[in-house]
Structures are given as C-alpha cells and as structure tokens.
C-alpha atoms as a PDB file:
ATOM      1  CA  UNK A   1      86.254-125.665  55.577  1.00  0.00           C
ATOM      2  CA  UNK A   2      82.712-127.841  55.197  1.00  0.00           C
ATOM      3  CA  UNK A   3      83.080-128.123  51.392  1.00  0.00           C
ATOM      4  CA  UNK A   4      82.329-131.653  49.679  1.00  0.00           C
ATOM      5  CA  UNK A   5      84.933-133.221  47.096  1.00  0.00           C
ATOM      6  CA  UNK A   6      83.680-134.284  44.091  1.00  0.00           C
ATOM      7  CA  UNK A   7      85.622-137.482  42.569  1.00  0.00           C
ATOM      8  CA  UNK A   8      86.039-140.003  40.441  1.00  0.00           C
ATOM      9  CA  UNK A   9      88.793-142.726  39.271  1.00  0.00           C
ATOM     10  CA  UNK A  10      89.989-141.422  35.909  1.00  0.00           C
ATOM     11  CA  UNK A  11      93.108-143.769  35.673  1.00  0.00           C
ATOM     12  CA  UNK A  12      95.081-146.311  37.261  1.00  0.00           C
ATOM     13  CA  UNK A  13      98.291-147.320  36.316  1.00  0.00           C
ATOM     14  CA  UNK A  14     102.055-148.865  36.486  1.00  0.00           C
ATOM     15  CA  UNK A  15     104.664-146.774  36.299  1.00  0.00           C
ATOM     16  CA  UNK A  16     107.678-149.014  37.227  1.00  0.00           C
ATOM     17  CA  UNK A  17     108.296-152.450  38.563  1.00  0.00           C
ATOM     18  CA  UNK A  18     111.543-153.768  38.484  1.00  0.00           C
ATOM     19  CA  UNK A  19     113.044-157.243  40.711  1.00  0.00           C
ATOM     20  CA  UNK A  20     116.291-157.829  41.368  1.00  0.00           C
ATOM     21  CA  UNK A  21     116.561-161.395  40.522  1.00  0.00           C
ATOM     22  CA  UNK A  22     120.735-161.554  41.793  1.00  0.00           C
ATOM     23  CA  UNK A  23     119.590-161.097  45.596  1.00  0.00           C
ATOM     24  CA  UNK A  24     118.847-164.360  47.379  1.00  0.00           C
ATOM     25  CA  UNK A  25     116.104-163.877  50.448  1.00  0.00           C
ATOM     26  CA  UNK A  26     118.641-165.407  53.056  1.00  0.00           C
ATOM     27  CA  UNK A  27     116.836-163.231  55.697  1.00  0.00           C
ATOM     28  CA  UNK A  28     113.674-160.785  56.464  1.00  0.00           C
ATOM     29  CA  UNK A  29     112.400-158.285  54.333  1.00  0.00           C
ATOM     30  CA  UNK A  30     111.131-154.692  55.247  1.00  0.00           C
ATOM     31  CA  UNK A  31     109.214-152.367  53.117  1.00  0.00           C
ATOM     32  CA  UNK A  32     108.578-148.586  53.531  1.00  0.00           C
ATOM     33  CA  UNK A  33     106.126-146.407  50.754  1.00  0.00           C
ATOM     34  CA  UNK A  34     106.761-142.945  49.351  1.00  0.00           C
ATOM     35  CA  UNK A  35     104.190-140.866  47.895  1.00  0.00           C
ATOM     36  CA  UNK A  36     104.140-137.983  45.740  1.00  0.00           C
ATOM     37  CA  UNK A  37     100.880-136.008  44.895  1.00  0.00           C
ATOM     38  CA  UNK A  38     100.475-133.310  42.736  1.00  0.00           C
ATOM     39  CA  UNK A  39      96.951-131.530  42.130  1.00  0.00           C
ATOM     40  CA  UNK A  40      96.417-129.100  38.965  1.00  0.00           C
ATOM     41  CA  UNK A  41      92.927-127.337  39.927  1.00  0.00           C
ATOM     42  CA  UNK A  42      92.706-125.778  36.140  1.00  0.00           C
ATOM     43  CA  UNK A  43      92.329-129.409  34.678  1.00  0.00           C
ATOM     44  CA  UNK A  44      90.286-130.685  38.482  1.00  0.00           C
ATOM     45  CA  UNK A  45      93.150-133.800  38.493  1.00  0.00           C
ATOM     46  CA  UNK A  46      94.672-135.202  41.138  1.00  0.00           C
ATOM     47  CA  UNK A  47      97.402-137.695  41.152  1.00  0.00           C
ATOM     48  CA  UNK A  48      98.980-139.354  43.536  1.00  0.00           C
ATOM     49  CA  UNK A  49     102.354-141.857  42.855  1.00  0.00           C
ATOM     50  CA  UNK A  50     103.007-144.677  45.440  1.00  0.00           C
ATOM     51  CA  UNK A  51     106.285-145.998  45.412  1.00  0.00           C
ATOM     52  CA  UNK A  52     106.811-149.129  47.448  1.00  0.00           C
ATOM     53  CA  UNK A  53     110.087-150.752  47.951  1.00  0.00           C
ATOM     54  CA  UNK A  54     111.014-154.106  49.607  1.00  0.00           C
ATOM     55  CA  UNK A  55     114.969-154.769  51.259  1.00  0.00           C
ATOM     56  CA  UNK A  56     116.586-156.879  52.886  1.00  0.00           C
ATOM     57  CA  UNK A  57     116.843-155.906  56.771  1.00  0.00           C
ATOM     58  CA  UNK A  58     120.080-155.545  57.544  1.00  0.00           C
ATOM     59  CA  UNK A  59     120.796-154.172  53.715  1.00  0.00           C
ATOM     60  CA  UNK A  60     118.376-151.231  53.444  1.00  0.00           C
ATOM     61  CA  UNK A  61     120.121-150.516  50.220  1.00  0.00           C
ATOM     62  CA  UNK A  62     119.653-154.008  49.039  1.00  0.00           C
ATOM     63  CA  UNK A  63     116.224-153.467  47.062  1.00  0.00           C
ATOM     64  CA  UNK A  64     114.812-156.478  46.139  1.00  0.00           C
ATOM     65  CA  UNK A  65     111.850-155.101  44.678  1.00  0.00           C
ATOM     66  CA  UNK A  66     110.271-151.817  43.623  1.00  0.00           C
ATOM     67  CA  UNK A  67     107.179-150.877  42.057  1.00  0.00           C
ATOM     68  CA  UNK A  68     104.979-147.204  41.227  1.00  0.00           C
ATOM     69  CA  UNK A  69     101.635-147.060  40.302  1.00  0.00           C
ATOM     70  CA  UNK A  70      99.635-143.955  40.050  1.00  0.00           C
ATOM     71  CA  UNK A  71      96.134-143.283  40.328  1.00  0.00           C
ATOM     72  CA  UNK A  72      94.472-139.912  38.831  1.00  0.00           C
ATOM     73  CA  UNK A  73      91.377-138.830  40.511  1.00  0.00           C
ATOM     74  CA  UNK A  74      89.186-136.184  38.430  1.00  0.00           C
ATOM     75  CA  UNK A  75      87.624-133.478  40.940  1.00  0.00           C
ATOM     76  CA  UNK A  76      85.095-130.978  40.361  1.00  0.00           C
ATOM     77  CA  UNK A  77      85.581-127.606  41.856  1.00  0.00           C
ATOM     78  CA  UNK A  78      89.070-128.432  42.676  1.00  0.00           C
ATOM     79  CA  UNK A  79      90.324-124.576  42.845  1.00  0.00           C
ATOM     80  CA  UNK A  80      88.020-123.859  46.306  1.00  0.00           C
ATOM     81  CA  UNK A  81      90.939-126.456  47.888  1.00  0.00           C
ATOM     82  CA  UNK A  82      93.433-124.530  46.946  1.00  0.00           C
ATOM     83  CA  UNK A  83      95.368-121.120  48.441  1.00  0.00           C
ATOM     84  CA  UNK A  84      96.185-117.977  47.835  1.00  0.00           C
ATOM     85  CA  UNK A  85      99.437-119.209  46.046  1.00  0.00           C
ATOM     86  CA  UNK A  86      97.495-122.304  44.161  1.00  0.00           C
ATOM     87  CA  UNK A  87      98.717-124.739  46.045  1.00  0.00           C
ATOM     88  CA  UNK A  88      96.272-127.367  46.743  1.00  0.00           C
ATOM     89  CA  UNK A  89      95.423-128.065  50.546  1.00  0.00           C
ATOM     90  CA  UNK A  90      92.779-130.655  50.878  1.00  0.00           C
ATOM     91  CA  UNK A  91      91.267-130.995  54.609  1.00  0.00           C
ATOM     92  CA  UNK A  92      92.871-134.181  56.138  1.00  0.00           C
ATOM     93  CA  UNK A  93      89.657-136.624  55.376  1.00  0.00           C
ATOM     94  CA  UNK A  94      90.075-135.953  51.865  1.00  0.00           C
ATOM     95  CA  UNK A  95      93.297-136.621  51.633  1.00  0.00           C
ATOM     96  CA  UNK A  96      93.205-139.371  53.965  1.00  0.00           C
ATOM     97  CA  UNK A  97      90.789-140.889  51.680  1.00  0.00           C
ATOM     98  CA  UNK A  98      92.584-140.562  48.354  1.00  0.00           C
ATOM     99  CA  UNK A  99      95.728-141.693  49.534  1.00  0.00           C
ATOM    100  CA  UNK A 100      94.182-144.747  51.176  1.00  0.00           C
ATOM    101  CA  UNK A 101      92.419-145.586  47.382  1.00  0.00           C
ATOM    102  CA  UNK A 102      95.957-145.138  45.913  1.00  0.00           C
ATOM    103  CA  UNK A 103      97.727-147.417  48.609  1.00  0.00           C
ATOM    104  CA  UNK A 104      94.977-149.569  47.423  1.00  0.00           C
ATOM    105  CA  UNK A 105      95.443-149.710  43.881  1.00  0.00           C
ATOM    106  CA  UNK A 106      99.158-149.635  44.368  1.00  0.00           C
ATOM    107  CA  UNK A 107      98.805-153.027  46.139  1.00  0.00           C
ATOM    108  CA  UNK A 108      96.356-154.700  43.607  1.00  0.00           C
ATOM    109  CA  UNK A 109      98.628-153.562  40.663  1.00  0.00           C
ATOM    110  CA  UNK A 110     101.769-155.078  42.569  1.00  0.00           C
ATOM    111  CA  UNK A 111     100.033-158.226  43.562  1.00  0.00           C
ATOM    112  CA  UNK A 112      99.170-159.038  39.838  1.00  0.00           C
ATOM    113  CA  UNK A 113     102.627-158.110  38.309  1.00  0.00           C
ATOM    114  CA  UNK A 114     104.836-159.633  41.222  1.00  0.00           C
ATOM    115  CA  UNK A 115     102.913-162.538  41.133  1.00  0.00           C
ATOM    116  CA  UNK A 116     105.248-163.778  37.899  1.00  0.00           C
ATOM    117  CA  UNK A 117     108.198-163.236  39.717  1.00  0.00           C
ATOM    118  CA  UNK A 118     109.954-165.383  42.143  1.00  0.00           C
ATOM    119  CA  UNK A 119     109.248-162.707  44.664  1.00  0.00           C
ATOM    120  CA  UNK A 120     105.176-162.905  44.073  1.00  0.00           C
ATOM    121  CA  UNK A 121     104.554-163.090  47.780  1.00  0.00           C
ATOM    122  CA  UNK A 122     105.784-159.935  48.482  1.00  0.00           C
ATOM    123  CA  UNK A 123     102.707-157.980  48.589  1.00  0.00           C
ATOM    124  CA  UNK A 124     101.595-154.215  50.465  1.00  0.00           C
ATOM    125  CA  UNK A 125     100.308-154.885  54.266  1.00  0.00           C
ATOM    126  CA  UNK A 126      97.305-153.122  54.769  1.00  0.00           C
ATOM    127  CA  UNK A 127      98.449-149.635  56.389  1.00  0.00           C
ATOM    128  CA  UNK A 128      96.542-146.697  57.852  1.00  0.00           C
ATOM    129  CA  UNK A 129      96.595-144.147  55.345  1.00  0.00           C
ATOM    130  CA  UNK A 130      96.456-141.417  58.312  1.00  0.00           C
ATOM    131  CA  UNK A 131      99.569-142.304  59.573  1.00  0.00           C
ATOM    132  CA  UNK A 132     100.998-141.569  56.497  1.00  0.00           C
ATOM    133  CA  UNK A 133      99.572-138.017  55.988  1.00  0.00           C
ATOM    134  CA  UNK A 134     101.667-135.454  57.183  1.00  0.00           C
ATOM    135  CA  UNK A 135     100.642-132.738  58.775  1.00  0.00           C
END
C-alpha cells in the first residue's frame, strides 16, 4: 500500500502515575513498556496508551513506579488503513512513527511528574520504536 497518513496531535495526556514510596532502591532497577492502541476510522482517531513500569531486579513484582500517558492522533482518511473486518492495519512506517511520538510524549509527561518524587531520576531510555512493533 503507497497511501500517505494524514496526522496531527489532538491530545496528550496522563492517565496514571502512581510511586510506591515504602520500597527503598537497595539495588538496580529495570523497566519494560506496554502499549495499547486502538484506532476508530469513523471518528479518523488514533490512540495509543504507553504504560511504563520501573522494578526492582530481582523483584519484578516490586513496582516502584508506574505511569500511562496517552496520545490521540487525528487522521484523515483513516478507513483506507483498515480491512475487510475494520480493523485498522497501518503499514509498519506509520506505525513505527506514531508509536515512537507516543514513547516520546510518554517520557516528557513522566519526566515532569516524577520529577516531585523521590524517584525523579527514573526517566524512559530512548528505545527504538521498531523493536517494539510487532509483526
């Protein structure tokens, strides 16, 4: 398919942020995302959810912290990305591209409202949004 996208940034927002203040950082600290994107071609809306959440290493169900933002991208013409069944099924670029704005966002959002916790210097590493596309 050689169609263009369309977009633009309708909203960006937080959805949840919560710190567990009772864990002490007595060691490292891993992270992993989760993402959750749902498109609705009638209203040309995309959103994507990124949900990141930091544990301790050798606790992986030790959160320390968690955070969701969302970002809602308005497309034009969004129903020519979409199947038979209306599922939406943008070519990889596209969504390579989205995702990386809403890692993006996600990251800028958490930076500013983790920064008045005691765990402020936990931030997103830059990641490859195309490793995190599945195909």
């Amino acid at each position: 398919m050689n169609e263009n996208l369309e977009i633009a940034i309708e909203k960006i927002q937080e959805l949840d942020f919560h710190v567990n203040e009772d864990i002490e950082l007595n060691g490292d600290i891993q992270f992993y995302l989760q993402f959750e994107t749902r498109g609705d071609a009638a209203k040309g809306k995309i959103n994507i959810d990124v949900r990141s959440v930091f544990h301790l290493k050798d606790k992986p169900g030790s959160q320390v912290l968690t955070h969701t933002a969302r970002t809602v991208f308005q497309a034009k013409d969004l129903s020519k990305f979409c199947d038979s069944d209306g599922k939406l099924n943008l070519p990889e670029q596209y969504a390579t591209t989205l995702l990386g704005i809403a890692i993006t966002h996600a990251r800028a959002l958490l930076s500013q409202t983790s920064a008045r916790s005691r765990f402020g210097d936990l931030i997103i590493p830059i990641v490859n949004p195309t490793n995190c596309i599945e195909t």
